[in-house]
PDB file of N, CA and C in Angstrom:
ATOM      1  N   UNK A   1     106.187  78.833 100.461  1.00  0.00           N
ATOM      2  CA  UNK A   1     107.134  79.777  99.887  1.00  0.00           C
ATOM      3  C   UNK A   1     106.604  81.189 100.050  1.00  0.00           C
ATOM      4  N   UNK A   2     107.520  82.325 100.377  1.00  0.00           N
ATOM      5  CA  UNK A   2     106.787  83.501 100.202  1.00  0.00           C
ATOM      6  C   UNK A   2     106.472  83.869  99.264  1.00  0.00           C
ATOM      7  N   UNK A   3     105.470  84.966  99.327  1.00  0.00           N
ATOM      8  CA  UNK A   3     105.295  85.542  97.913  1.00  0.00           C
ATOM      9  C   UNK A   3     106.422  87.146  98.079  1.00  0.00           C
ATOM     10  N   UNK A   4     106.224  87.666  96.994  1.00  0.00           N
ATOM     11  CA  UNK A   4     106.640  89.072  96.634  1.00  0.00           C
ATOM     12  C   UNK A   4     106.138  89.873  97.492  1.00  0.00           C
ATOM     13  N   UNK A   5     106.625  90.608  98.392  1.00  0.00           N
ATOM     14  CA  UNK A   5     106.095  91.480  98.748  1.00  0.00           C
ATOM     15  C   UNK A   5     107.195  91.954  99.909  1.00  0.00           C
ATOM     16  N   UNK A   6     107.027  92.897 101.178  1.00  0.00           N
ATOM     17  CA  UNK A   6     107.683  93.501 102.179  1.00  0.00           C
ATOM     18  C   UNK A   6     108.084  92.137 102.951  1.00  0.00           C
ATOM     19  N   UNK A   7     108.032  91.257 103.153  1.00  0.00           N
ATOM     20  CA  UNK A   7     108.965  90.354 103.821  1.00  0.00           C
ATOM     21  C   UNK A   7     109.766  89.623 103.235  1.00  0.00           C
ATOM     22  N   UNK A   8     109.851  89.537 101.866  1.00  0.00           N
ATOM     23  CA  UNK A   8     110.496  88.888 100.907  1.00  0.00           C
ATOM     24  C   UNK A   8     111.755  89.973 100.908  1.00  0.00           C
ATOM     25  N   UNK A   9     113.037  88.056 101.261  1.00  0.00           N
ATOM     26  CA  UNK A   9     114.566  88.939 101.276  1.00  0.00           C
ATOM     27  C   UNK A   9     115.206  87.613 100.788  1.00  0.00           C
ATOM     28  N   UNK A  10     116.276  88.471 100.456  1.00  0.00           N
ATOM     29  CA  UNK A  10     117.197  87.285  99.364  1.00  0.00           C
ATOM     30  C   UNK A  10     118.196  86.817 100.117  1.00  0.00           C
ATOM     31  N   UNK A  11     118.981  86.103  99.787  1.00  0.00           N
ATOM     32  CA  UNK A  11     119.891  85.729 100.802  1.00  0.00           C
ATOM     33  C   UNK A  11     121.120  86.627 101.082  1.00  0.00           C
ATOM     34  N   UNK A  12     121.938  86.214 102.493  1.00  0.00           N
ATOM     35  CA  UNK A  12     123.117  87.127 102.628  1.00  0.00           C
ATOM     36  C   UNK A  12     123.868  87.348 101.643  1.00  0.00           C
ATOM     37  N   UNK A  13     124.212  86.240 101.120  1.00  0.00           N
ATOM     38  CA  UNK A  13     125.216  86.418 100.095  1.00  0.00           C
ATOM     39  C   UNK A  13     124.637  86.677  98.467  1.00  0.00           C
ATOM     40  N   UNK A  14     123.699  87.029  98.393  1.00  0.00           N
ATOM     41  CA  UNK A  14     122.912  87.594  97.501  1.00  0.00           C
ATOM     42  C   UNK A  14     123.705  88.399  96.121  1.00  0.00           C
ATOM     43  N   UNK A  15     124.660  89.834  97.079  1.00  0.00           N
ATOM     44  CA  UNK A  15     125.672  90.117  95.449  1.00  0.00           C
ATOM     45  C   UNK A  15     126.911  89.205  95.342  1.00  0.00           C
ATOM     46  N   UNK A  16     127.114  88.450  95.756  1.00  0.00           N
ATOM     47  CA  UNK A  16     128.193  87.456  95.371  1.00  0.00           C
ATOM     48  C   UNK A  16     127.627  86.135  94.084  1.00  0.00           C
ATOM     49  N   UNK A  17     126.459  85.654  94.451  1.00  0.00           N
ATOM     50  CA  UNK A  17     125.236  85.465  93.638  1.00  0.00           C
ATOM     51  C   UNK A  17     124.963  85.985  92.423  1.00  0.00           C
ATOM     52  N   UNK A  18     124.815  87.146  93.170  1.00  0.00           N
ATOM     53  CA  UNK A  18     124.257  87.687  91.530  1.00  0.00           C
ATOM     54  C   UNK A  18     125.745  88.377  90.388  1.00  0.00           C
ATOM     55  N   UNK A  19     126.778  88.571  91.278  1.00  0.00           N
ATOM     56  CA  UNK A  19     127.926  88.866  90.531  1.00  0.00           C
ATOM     57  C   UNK A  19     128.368  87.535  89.568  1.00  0.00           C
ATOM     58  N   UNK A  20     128.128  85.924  90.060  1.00  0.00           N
ATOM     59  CA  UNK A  20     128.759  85.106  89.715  1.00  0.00           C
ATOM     60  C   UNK A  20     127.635  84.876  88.260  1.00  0.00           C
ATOM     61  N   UNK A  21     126.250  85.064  88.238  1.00  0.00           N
ATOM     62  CA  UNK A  21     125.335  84.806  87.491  1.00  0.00           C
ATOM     63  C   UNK A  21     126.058  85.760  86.157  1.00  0.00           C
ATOM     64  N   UNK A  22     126.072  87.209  86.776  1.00  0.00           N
ATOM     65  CA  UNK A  22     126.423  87.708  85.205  1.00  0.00           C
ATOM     66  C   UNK A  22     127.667  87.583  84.720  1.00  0.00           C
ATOM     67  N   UNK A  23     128.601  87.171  85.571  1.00  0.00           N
ATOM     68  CA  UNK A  23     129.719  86.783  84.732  1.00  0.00           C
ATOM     69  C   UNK A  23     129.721  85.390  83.674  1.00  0.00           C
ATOM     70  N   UNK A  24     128.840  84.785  84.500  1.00  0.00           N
ATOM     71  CA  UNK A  24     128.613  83.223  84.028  1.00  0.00           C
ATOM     72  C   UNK A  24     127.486  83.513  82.318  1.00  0.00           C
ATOM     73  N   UNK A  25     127.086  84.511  82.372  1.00  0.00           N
ATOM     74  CA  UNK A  25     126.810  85.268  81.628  1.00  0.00           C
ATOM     75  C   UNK A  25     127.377  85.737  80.407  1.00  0.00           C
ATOM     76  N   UNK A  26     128.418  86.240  80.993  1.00  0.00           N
ATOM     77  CA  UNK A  26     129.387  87.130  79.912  1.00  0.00           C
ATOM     78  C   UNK A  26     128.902  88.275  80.062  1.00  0.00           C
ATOM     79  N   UNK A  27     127.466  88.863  80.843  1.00  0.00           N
ATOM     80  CA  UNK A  27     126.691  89.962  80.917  1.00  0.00           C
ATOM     81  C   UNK A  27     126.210  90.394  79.865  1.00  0.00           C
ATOM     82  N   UNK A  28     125.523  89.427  79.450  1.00  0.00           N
ATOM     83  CA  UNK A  28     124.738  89.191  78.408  1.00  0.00           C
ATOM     84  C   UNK A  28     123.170  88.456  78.738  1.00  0.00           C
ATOM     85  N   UNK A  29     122.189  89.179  78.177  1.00  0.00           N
ATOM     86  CA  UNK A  29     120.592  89.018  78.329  1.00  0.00           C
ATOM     87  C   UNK A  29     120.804  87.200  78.186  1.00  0.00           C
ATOM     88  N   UNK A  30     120.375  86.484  78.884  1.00  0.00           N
ATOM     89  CA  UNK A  30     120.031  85.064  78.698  1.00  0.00           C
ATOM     90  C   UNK A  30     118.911  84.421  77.915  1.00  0.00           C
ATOM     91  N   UNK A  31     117.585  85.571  77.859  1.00  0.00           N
ATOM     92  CA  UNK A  31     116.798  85.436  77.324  1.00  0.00           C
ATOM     93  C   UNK A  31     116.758  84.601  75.816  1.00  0.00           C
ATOM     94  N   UNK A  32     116.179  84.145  75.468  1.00  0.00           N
ATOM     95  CA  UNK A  32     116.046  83.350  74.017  1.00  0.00           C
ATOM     96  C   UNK A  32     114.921  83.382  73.543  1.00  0.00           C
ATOM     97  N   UNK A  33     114.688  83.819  72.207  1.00  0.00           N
ATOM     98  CA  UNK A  33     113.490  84.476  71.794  1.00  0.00           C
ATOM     99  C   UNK A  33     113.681  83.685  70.390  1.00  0.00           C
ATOM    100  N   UNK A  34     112.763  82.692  69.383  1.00  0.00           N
ATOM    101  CA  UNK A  34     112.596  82.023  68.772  1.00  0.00           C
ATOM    102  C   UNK A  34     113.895  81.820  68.209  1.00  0.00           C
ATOM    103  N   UNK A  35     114.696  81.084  69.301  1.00  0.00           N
ATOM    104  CA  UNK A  35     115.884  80.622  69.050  1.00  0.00           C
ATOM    105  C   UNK A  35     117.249  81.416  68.913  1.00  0.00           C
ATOM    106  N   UNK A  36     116.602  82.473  69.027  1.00  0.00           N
ATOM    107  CA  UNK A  36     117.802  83.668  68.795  1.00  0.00           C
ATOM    108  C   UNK A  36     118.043  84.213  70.209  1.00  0.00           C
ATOM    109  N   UNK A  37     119.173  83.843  71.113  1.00  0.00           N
ATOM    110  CA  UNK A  37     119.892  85.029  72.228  1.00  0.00           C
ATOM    111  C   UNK A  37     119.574  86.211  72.375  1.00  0.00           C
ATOM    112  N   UNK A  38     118.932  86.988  73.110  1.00  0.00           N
ATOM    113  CA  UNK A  38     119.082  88.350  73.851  1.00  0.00           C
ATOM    114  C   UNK A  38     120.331  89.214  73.439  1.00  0.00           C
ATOM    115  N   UNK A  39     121.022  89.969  72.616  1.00  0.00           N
ATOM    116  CA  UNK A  39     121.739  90.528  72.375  1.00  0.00           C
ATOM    117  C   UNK A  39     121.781  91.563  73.407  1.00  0.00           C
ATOM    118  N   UNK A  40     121.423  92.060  74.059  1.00  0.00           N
ATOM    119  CA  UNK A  40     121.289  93.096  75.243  1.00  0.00           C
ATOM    120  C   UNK A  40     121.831  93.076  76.464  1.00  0.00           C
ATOM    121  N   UNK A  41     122.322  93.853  77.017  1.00  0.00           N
ATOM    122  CA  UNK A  41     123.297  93.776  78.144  1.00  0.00           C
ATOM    123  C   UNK A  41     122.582  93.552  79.351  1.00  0.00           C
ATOM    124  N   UNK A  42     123.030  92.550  80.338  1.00  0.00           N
ATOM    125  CA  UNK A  42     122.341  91.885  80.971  1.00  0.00           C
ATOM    126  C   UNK A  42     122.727  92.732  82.538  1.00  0.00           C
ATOM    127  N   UNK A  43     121.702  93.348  82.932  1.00  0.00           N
ATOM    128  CA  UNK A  43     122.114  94.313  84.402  1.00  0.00           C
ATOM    129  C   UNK A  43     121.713  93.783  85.613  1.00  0.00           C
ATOM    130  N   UNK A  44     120.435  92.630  85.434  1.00  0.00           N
ATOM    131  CA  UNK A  44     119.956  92.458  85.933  1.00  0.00           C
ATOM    132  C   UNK A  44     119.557  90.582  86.324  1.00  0.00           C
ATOM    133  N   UNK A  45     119.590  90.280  87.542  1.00  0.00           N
ATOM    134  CA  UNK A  45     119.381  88.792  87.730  1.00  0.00           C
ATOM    135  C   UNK A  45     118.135  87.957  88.074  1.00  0.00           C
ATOM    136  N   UNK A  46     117.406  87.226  87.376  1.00  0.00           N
ATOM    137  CA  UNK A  46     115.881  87.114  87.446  1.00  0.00           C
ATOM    138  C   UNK A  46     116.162  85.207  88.156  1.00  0.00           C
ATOM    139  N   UNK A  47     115.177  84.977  88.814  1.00  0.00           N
ATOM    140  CA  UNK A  47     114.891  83.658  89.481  1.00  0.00           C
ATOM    141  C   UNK A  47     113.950  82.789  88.363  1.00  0.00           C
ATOM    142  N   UNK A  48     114.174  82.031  87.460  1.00  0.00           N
ATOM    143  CA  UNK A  48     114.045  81.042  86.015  1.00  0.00           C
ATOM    144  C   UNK A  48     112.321  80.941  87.045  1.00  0.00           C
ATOM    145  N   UNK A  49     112.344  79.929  87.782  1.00  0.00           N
ATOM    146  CA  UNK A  49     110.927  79.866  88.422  1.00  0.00           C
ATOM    147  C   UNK A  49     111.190  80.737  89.893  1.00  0.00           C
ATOM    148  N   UNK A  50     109.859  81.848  89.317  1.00  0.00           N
ATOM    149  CA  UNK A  50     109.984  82.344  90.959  1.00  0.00           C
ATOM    150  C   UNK A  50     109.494  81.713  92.387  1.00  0.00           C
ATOM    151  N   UNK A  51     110.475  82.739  93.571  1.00  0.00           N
ATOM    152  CA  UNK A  51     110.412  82.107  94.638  1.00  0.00           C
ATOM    153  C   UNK A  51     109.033  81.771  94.979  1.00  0.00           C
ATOM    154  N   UNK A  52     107.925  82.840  94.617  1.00  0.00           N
ATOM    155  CA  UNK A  52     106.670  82.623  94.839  1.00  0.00           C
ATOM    156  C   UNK A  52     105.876  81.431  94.440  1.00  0.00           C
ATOM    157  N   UNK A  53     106.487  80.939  93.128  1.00  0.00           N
ATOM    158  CA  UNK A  53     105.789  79.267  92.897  1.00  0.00           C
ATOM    159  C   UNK A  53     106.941  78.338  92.465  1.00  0.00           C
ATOM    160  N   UNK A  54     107.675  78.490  93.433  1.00  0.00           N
ATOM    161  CA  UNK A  54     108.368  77.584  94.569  1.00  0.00           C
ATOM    162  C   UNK A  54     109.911  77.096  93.750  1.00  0.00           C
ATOM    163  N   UNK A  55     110.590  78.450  93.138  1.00  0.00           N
ATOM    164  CA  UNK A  55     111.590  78.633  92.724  1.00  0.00           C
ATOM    165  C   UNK A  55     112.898  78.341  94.083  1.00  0.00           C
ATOM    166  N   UNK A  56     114.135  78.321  93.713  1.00  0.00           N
ATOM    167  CA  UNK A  56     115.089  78.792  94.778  1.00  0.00           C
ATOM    168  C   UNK A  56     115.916  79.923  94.545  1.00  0.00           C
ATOM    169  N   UNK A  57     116.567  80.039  95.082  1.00  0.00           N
ATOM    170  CA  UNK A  57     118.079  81.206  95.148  1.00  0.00           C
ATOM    171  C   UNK A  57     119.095  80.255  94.657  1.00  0.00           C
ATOM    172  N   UNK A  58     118.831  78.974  94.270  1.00  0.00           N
ATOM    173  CA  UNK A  58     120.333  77.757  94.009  1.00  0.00           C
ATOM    174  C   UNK A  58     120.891  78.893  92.321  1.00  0.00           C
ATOM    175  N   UNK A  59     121.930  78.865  92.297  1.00  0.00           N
ATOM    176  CA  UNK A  59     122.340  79.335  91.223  1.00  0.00           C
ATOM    177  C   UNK A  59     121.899  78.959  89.697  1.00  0.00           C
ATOM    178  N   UNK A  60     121.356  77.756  90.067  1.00  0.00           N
ATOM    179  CA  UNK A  60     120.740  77.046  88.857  1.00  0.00           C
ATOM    180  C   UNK A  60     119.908  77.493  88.464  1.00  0.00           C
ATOM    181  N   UNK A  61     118.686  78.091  89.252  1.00  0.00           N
ATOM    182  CA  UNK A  61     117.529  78.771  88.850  1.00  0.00           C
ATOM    183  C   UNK A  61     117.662  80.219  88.482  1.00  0.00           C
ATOM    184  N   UNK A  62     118.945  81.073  88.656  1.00  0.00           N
ATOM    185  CA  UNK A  62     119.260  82.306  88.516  1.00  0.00           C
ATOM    186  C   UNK A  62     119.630  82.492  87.092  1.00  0.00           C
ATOM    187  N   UNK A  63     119.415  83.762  86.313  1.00  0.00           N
ATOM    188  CA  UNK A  63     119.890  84.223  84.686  1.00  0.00           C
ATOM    189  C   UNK A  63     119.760  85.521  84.646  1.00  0.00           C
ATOM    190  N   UNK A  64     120.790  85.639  84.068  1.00  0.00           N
ATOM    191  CA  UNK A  64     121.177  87.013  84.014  1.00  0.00           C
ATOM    192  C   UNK A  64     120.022  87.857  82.736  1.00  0.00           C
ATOM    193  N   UNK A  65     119.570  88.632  82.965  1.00  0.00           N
ATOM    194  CA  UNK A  65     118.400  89.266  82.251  1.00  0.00           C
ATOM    195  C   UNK A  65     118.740  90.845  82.091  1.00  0.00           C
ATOM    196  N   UNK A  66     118.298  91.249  80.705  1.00  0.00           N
ATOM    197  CA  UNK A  66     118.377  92.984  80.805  1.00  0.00           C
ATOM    198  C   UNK A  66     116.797  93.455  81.113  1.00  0.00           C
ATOM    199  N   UNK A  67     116.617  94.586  81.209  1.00  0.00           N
ATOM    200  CA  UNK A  67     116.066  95.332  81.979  1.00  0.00           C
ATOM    201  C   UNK A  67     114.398  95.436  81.241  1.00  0.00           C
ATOM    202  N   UNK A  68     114.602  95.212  79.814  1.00  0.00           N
ATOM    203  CA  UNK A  68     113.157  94.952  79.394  1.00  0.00           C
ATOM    204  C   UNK A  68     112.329  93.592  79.294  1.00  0.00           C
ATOM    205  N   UNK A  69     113.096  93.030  79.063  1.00  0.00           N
ATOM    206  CA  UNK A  69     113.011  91.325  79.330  1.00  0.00           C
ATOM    207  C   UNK A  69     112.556  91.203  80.819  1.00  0.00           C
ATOM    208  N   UNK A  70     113.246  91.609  82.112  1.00  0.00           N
ATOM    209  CA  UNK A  70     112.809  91.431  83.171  1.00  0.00           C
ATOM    210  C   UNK A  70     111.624  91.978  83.313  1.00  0.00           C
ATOM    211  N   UNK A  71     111.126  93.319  83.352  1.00  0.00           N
ATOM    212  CA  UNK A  71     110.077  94.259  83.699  1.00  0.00           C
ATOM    213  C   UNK A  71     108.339  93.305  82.149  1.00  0.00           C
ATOM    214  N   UNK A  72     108.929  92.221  81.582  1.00  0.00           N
ATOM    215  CA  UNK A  72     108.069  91.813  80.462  1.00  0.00           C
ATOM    216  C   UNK A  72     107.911  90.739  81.723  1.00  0.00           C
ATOM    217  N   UNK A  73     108.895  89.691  82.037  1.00  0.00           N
ATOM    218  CA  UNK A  73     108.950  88.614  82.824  1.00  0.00           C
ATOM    219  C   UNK A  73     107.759  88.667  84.333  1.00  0.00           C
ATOM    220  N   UNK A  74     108.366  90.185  84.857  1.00  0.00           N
ATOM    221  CA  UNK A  74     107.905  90.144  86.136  1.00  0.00           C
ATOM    222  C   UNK A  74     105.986  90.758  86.207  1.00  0.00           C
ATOM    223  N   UNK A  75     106.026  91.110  84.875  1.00  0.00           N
ATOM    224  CA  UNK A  75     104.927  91.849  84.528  1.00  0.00           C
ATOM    225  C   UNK A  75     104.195  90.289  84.932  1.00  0.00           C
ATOM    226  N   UNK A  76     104.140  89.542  83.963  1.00  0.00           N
ATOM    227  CA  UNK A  76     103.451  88.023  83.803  1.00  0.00           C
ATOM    228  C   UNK A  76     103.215  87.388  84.684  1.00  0.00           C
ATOM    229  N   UNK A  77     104.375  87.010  85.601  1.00  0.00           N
ATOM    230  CA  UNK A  77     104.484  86.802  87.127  1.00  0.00           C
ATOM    231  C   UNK A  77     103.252  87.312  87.477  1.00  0.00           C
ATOM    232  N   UNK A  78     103.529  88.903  87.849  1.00  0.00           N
ATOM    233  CA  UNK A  78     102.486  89.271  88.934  1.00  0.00           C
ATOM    234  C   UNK A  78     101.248  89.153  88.499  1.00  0.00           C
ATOM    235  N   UNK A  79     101.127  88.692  87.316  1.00  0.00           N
ATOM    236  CA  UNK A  79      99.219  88.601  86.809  1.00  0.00           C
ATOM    237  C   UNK A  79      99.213  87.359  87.332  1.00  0.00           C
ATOM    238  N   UNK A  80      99.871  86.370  87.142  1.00  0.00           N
ATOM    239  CA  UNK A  80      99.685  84.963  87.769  1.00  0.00           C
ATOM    240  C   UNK A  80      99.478  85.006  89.121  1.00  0.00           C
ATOM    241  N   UNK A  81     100.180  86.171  90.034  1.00  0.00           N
ATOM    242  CA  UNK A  81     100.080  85.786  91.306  1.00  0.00           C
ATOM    243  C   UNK A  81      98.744  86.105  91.450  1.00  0.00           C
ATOM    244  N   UNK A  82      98.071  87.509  91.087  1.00  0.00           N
ATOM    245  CA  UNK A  82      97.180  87.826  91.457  1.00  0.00           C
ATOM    246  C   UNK A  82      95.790  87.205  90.995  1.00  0.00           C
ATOM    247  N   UNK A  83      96.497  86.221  90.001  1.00  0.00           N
ATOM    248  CA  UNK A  83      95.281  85.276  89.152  1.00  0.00           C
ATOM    249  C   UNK A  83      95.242  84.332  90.593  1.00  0.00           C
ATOM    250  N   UNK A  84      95.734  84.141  91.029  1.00  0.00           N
ATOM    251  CA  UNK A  84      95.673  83.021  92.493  1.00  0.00           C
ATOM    252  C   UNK A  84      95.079  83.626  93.364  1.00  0.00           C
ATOM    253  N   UNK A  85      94.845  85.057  93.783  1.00  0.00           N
ATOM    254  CA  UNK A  85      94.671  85.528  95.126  1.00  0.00           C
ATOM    255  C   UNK A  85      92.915  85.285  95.126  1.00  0.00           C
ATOM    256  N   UNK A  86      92.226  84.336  95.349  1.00  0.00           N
ATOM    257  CA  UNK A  86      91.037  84.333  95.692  1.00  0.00           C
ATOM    258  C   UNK A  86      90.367  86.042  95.899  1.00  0.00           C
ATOM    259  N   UNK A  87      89.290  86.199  94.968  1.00  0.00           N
ATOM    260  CA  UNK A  87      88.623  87.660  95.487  1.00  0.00           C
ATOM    261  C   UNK A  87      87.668  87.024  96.404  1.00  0.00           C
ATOM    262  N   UNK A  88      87.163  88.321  97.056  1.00  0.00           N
ATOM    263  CA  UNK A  88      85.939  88.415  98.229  1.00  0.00           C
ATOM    264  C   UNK A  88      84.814  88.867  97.398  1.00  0.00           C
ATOM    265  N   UNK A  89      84.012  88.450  97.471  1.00  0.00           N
ATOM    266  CA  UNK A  89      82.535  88.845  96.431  1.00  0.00           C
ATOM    267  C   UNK A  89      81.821  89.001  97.891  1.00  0.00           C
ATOM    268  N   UNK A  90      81.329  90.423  97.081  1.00  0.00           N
ATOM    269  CA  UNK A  90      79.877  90.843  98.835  1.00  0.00           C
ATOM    270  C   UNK A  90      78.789  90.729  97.624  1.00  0.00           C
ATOM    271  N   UNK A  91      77.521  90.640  98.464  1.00  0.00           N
ATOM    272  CA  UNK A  91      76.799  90.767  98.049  1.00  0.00           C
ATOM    273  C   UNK A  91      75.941  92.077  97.333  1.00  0.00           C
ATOM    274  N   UNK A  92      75.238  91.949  96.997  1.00  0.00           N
ATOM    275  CA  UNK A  92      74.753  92.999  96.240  1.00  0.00           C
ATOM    276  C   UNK A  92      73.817  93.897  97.196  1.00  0.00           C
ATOM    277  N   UNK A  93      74.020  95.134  97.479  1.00  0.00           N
ATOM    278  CA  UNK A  93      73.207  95.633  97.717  1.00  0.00           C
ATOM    279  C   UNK A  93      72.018  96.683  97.204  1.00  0.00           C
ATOM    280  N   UNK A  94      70.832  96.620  97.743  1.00  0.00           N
ATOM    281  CA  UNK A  94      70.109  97.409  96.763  1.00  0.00           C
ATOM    282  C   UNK A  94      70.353  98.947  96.708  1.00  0.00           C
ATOM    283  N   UNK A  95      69.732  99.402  95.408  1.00  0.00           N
ATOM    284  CA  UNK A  95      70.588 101.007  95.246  1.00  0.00           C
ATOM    285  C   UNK A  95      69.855 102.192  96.784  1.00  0.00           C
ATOM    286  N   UNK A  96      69.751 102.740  96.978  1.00  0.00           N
ATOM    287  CA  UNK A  96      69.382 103.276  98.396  1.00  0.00           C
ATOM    288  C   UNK A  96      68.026 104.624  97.639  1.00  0.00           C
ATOM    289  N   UNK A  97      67.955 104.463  96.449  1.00  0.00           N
ATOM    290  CA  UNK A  97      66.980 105.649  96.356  1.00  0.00           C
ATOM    291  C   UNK A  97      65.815 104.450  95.516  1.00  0.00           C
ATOM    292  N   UNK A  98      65.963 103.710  95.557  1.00  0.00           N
ATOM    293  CA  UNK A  98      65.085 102.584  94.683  1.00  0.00           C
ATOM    294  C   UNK A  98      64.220 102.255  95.922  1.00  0.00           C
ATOM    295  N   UNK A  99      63.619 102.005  97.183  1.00  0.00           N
ATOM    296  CA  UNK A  99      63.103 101.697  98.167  1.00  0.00           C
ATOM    297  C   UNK A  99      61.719 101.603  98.121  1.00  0.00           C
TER     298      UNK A  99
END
């Protein structure tokens, strides 16, 4: 699956998609927060599991989300992705005036 980044594209029909999500909506935040609905107007369309760990574009996985809810959502996401990205560890080198 791709990840997020410059080659990542949604499909053609993408605003037909995302038009049908917020109507299906009512355009209303989908979010649910200890049982209580998102009262907030929903502008925006988020992927339930992202494409990056191995979500789809099927409408099923799509919800209509407002704009702080998403930017909380995608925040989390990207710590996870980057919790995956293996670092490079160099070695240590000695300080250059210590010799």
């Amino acid at each position: 699956m791709p990840a997020w980044g410059t080659k990542y594209q949604v499909p053609r029909d993408w605003p037909h998609r995302r038009n049908t999500v917020l109507k299906r909506s009512g355009h209303q935040c989908e979010v649910v927060v200890d049982g209580v609905r998102c009262p907030n107007v929903a502008t925006q369309v988020d992927h339930i599991i992202n494409v990056a760990e191995g979500g789809s574009h099927d409408l099923s996985n799509l919800a209509a989300i407002c704009i702080p809810h998403h930017a909380t959502k995608s925040k989390a996401e990207a710590a996870r992705g980057r919790a995956r990205q293996p670092r490079e560890r160099r070695d240590p080198e000695p300080h250059p005036g210590l010799k």
